[in-house]
C-alpha atoms as a PDB file:
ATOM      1  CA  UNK A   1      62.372-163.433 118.408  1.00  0.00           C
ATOM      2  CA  UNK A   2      62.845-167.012 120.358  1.00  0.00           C
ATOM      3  CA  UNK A   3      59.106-167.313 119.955  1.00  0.00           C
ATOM      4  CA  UNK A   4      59.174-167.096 116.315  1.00  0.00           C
ATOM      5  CA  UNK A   5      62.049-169.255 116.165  1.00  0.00           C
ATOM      6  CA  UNK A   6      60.487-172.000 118.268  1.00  0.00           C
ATOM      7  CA  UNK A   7      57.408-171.529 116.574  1.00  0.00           C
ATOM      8  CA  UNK A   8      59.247-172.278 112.793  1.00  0.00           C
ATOM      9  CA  UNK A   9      61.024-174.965 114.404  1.00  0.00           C
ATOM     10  CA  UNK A  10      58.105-176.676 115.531  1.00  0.00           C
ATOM     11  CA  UNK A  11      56.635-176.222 111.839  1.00  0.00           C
ATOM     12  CA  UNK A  12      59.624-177.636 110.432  1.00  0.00           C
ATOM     13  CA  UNK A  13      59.217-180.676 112.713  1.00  0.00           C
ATOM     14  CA  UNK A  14      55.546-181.247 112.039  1.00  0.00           C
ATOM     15  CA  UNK A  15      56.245-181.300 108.236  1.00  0.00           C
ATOM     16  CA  UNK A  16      58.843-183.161 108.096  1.00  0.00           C
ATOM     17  CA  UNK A  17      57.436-185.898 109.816  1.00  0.00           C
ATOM     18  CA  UNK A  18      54.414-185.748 107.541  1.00  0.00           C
ATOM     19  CA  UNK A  19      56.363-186.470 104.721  1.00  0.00           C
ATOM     20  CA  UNK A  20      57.467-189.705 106.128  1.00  0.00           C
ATOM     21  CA  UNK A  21      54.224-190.908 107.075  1.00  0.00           C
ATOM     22  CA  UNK A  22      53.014-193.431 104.770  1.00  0.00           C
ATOM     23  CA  UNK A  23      49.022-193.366 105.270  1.00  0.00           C
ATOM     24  CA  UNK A  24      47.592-192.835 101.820  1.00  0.00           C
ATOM     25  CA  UNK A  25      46.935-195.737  99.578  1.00  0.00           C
ATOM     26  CA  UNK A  26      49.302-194.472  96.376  1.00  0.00           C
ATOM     27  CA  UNK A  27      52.249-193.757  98.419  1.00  0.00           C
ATOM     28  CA  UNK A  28      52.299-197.134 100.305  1.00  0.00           C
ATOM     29  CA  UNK A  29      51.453-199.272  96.665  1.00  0.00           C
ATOM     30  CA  UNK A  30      54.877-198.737  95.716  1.00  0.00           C
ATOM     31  CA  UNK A  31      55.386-200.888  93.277  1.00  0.00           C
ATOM     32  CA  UNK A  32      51.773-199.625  91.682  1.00  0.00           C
ATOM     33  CA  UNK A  33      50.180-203.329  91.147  1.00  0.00           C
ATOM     34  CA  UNK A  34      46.929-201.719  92.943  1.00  0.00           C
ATOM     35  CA  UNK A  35      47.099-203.306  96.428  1.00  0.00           C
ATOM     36  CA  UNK A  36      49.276-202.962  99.217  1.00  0.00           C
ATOM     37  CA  UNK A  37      51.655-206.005 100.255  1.00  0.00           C
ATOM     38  CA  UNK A  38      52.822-206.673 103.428  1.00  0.00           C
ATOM     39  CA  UNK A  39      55.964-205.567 102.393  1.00  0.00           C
ATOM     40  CA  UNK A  40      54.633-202.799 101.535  1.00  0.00           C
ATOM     41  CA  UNK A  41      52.717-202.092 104.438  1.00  0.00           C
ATOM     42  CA  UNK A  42      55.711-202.843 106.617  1.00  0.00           C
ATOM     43  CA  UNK A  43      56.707-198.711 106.651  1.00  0.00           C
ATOM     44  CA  UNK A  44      53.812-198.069 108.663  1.00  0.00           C
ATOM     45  CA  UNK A  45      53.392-199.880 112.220  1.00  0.00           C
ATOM     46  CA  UNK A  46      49.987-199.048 112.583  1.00  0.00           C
ATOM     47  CA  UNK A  47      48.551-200.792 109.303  1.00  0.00           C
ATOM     48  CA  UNK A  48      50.780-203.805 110.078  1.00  0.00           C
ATOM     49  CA  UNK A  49      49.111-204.141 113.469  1.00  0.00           C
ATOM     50  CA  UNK A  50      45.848-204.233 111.439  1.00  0.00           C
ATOM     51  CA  UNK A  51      46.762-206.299 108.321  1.00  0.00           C
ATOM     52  CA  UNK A  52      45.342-209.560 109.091  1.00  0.00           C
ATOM     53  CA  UNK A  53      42.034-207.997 110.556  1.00  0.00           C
ATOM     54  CA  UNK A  54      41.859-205.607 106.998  1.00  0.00           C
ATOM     55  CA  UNK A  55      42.948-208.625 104.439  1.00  0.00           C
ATOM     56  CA  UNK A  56      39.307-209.378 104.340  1.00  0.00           C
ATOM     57  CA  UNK A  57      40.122-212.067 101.143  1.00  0.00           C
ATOM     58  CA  UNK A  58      43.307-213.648 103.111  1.00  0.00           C
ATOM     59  CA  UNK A  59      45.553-212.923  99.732  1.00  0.00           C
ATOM     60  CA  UNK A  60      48.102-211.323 101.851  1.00  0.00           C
ATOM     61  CA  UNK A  61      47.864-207.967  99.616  1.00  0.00           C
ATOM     62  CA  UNK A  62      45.161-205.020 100.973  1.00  0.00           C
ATOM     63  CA  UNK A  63      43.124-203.717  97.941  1.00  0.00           C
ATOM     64  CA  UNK A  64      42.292-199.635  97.566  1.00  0.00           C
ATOM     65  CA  UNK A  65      38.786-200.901  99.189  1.00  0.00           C
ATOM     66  CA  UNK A  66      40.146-203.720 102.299  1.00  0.00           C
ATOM     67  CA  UNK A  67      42.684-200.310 102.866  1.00  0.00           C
ATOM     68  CA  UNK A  68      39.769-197.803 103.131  1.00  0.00           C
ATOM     69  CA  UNK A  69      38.585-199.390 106.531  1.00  0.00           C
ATOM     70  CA  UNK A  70      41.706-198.706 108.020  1.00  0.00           C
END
C-alpha cells in the first residue's frame, strides 16, 4: 500500500509541475499578439537566459519561428 501511495504521489508531483511550465509558444503569448515579449518570457528562466541569442531581429519580442530554435 505505501508503494502505491508513493507512487500516486510522485504522479501528482510530476503533473502538477507540468502545468506550470510555460514551454509552448500559445501559453507563453499571453496576451495573443503572435510573439512572445520579454515580459512574457519572464515565467520561464530558461528562455530568458536565451532571449537575446533567439531575438534574431533585435525587436525585443520572439516570433512563433525565432521561438522554435529554442
Amino acid at each position: 500500500m505505501k508503494r502505491i501511495n508513493k507512487t500516486l504521489a510522485l504522479i501528482a508531483l510530476a503533473s502538477s509541475s507540468a502545468a506550470f511550465a510555460a514551454t509552448d509558444f500559445d501559453t507563453l503569448d499571453v496576451d495573443g499578439s503572435g510573439a512572445i515579449s520579454q515580459a512574457e518570457a519572464s515565467v520561464d528562466a530558461k528562455l530568458m537566459s536565451m532571449f537575446s541569442e533567439l531575438d534574431i531581429d533585435q525587436n525585443g519580442e520572439l516570433s512563433k519561428e525565432e521561438f522554435s530554435k529554442a
